[in-house]
N, C-alpha and C. Protein backbone atom coordinates (compact mmCIF):
# COMPACT_ATOMS: atom_id res chain seq x y z
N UNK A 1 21.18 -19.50 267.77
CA UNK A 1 20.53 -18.68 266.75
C UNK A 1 20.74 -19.25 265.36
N UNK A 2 19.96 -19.02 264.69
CA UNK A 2 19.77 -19.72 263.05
C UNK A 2 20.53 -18.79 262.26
N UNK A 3 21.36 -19.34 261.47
CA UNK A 3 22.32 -18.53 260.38
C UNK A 3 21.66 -17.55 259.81
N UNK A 4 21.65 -16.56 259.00
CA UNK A 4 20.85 -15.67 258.15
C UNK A 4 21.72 -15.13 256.90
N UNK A 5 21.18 -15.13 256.14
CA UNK A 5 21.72 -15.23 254.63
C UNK A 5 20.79 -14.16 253.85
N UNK A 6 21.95 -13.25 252.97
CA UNK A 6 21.89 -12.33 252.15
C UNK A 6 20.52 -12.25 251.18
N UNK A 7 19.13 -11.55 251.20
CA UNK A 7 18.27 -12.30 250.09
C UNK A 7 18.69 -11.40 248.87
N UNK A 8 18.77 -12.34 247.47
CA UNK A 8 18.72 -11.83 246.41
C UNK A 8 17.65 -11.72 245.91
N UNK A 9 16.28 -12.16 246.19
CA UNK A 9 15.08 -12.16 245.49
C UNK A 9 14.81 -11.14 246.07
N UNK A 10 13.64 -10.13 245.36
CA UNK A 10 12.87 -9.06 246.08
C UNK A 10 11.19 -8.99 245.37
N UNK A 11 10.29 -8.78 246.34
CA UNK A 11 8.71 -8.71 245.75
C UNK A 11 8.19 -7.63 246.90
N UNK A 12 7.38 -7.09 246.07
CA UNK A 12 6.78 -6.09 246.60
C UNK A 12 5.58 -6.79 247.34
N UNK A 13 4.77 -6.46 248.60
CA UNK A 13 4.18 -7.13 248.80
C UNK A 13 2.69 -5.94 250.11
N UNK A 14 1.55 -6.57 249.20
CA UNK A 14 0.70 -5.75 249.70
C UNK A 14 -0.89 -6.59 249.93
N UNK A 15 -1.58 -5.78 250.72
CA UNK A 15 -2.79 -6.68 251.31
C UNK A 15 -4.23 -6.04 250.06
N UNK A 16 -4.47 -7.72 249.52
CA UNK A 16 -5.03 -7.41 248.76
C UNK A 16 -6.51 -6.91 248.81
N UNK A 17 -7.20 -7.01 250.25
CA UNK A 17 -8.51 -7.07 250.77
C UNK A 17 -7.87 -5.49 252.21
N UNK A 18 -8.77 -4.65 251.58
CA UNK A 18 -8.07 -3.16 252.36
C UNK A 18 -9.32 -3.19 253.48
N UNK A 19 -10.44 -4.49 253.66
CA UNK A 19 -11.18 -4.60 254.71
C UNK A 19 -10.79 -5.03 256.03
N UNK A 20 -9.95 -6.03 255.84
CA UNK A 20 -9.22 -6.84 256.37
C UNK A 20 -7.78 -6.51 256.93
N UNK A 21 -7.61 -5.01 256.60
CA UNK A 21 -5.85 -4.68 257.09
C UNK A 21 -5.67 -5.34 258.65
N UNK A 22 -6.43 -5.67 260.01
CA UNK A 22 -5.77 -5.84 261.08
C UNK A 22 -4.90 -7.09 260.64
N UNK A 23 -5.24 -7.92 260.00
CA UNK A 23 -4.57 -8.87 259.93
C UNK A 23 -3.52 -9.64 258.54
N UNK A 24 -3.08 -8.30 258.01
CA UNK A 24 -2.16 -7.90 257.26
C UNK A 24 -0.96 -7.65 258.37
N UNK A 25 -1.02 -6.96 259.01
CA UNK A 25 0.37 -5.81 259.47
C UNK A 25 0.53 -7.17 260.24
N UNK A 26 -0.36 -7.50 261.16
CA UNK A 26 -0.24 -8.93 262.43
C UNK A 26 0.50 -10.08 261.72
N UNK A 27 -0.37 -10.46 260.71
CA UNK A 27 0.56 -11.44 259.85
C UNK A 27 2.44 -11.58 259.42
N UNK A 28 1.96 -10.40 259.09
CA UNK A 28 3.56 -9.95 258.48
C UNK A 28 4.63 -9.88 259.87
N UNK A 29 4.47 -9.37 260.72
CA UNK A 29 5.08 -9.56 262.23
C UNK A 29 5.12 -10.91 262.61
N UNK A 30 4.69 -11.33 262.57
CA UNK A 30 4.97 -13.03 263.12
C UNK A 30 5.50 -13.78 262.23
N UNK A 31 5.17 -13.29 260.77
CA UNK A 31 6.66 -14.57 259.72
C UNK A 31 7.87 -13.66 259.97
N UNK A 32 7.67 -12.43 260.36
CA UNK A 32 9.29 -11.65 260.17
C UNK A 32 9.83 -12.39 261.14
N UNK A 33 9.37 -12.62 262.50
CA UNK A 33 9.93 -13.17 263.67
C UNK A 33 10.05 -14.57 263.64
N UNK A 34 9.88 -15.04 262.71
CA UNK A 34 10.21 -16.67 262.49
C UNK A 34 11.20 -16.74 261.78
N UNK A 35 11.55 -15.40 260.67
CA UNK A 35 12.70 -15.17 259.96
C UNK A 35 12.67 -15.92 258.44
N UNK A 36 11.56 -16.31 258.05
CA UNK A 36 11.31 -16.84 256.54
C UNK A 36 12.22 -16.12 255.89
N UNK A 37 11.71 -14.24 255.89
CA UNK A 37 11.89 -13.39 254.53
C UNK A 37 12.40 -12.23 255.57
N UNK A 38 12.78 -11.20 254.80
CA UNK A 38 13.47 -10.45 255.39
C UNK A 38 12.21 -8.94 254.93
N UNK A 39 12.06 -8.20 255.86
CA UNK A 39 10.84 -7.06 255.80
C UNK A 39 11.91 -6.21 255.46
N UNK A 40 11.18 -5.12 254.90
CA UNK A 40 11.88 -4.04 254.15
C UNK A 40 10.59 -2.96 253.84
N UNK A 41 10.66 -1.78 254.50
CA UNK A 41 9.39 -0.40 254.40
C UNK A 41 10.01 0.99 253.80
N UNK A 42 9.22 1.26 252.80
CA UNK A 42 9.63 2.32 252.24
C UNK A 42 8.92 3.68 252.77
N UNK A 43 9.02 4.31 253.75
CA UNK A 43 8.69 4.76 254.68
C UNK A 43 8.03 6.16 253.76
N UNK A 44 8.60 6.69 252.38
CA UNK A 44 7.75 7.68 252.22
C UNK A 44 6.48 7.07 250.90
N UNK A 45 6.70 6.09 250.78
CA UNK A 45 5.43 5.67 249.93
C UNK A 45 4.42 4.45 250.68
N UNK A 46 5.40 4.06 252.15
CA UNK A 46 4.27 2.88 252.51
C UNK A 46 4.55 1.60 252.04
N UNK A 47 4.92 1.39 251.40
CA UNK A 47 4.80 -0.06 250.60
C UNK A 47 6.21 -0.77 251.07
N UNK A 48 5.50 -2.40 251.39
CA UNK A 48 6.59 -3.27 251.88
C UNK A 48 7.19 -4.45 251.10
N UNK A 49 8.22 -4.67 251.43
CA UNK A 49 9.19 -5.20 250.26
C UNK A 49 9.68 -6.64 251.13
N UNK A 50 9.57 -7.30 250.58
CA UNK A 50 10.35 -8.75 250.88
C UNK A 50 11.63 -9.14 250.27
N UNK A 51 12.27 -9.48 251.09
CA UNK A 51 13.58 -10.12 250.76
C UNK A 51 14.39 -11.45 251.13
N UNK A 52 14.40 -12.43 250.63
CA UNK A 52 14.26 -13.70 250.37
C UNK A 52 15.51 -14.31 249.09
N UNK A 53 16.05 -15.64 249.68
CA UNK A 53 16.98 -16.34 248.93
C UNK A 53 16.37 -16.35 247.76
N UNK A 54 15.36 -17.54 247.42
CA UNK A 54 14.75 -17.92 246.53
C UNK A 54 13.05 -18.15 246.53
N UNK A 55 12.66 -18.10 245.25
CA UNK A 55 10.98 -18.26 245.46
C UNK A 55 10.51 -19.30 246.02
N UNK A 56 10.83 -20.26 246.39
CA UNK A 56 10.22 -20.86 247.35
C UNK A 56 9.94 -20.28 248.72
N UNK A 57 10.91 -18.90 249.87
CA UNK A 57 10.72 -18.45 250.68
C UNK A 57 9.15 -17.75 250.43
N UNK A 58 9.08 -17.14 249.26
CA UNK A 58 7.59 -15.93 248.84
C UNK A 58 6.47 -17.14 248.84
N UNK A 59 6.78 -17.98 248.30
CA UNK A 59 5.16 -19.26 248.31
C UNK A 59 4.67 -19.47 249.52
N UNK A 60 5.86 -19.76 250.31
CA UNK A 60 5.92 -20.46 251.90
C UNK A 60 5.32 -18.79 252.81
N UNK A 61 5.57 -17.81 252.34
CA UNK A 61 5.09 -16.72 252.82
C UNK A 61 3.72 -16.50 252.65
N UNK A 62 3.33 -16.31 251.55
CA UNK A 62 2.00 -16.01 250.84
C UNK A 62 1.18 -17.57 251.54
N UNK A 63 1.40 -18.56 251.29
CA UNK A 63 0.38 -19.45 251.71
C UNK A 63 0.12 -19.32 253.03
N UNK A 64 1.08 -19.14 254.00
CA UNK A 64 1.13 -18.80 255.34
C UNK A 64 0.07 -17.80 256.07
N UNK A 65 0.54 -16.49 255.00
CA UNK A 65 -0.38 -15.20 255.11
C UNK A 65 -2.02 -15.57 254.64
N UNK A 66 -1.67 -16.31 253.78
CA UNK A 66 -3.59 -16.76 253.72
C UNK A 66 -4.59 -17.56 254.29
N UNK A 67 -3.16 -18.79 254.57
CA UNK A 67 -3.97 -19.77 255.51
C UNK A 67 -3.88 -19.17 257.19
N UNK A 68 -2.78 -18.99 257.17
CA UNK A 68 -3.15 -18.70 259.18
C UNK A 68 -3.34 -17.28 259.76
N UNK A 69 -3.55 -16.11 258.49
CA UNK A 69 -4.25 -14.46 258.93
C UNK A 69 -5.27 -14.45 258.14
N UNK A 70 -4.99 -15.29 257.42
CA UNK A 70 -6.74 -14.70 256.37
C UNK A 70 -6.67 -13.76 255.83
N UNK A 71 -5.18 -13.39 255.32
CA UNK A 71 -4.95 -12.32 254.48
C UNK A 71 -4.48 -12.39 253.03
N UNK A 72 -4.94 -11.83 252.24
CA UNK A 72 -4.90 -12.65 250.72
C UNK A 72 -4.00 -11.12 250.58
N UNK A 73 -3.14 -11.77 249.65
CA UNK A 73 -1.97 -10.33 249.52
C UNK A 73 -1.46 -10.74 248.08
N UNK A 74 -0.67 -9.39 247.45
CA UNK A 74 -0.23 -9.35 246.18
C UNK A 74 1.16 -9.07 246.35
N UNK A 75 1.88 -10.31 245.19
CA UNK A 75 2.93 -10.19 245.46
C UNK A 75 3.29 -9.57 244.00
N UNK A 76 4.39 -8.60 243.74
CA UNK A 76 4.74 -7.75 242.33
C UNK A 76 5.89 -8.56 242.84
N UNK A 77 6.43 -8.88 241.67
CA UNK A 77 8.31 -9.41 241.65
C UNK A 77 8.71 -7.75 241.37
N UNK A 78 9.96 -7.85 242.32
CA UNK A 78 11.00 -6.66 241.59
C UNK A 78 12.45 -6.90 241.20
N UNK A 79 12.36 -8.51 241.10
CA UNK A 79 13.85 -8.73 240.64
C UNK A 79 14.95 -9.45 241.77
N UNK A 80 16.13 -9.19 240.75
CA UNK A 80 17.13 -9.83 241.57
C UNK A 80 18.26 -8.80 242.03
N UNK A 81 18.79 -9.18 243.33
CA UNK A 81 19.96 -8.16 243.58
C UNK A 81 21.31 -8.40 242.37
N UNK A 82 21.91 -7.60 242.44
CA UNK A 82 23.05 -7.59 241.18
C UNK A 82 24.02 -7.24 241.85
């Protein structure tokens, strides 16, 4: 099994095309299971949160999500853990 490490980065992260949701949620399940970024759901507002070492994990995410689901998504920064 591959080490896993604490993320201090956090981005909010949402599907920017609300035509297209099947392949939002699909997307996001298959990088969680490769283990890029770490998923995080705020269960009474919906909205999902990424958690990640550094910004290079969110690029490598987002290009991923566009090139191989065809899902164009918005990422909000929310900072660093403290």
């Amino acid at each position: 099994p591959l080490p896993t490490f604490t993320p201090e980065n956090f981005m909010k992260v949402s599907d920017k095309n609300v035509m297209k949701q099947q392949s939002f949620p699909k997307g996001i399940e298959r990088l969680m299971q490769a283990g890029a970024v770490q998923l995080y759901k705020n269960y009474q507002t919906g909205e999902y949160m990424l958690g990640a070492v550094g910004q290079l994990q969110f690029e490598v995410f987002k290009h991923r999500m566009e090139g191989e689901y065809n899902a164009e998504v918005v990422m909000t920064p929310m900072g660093k853990k403290t």
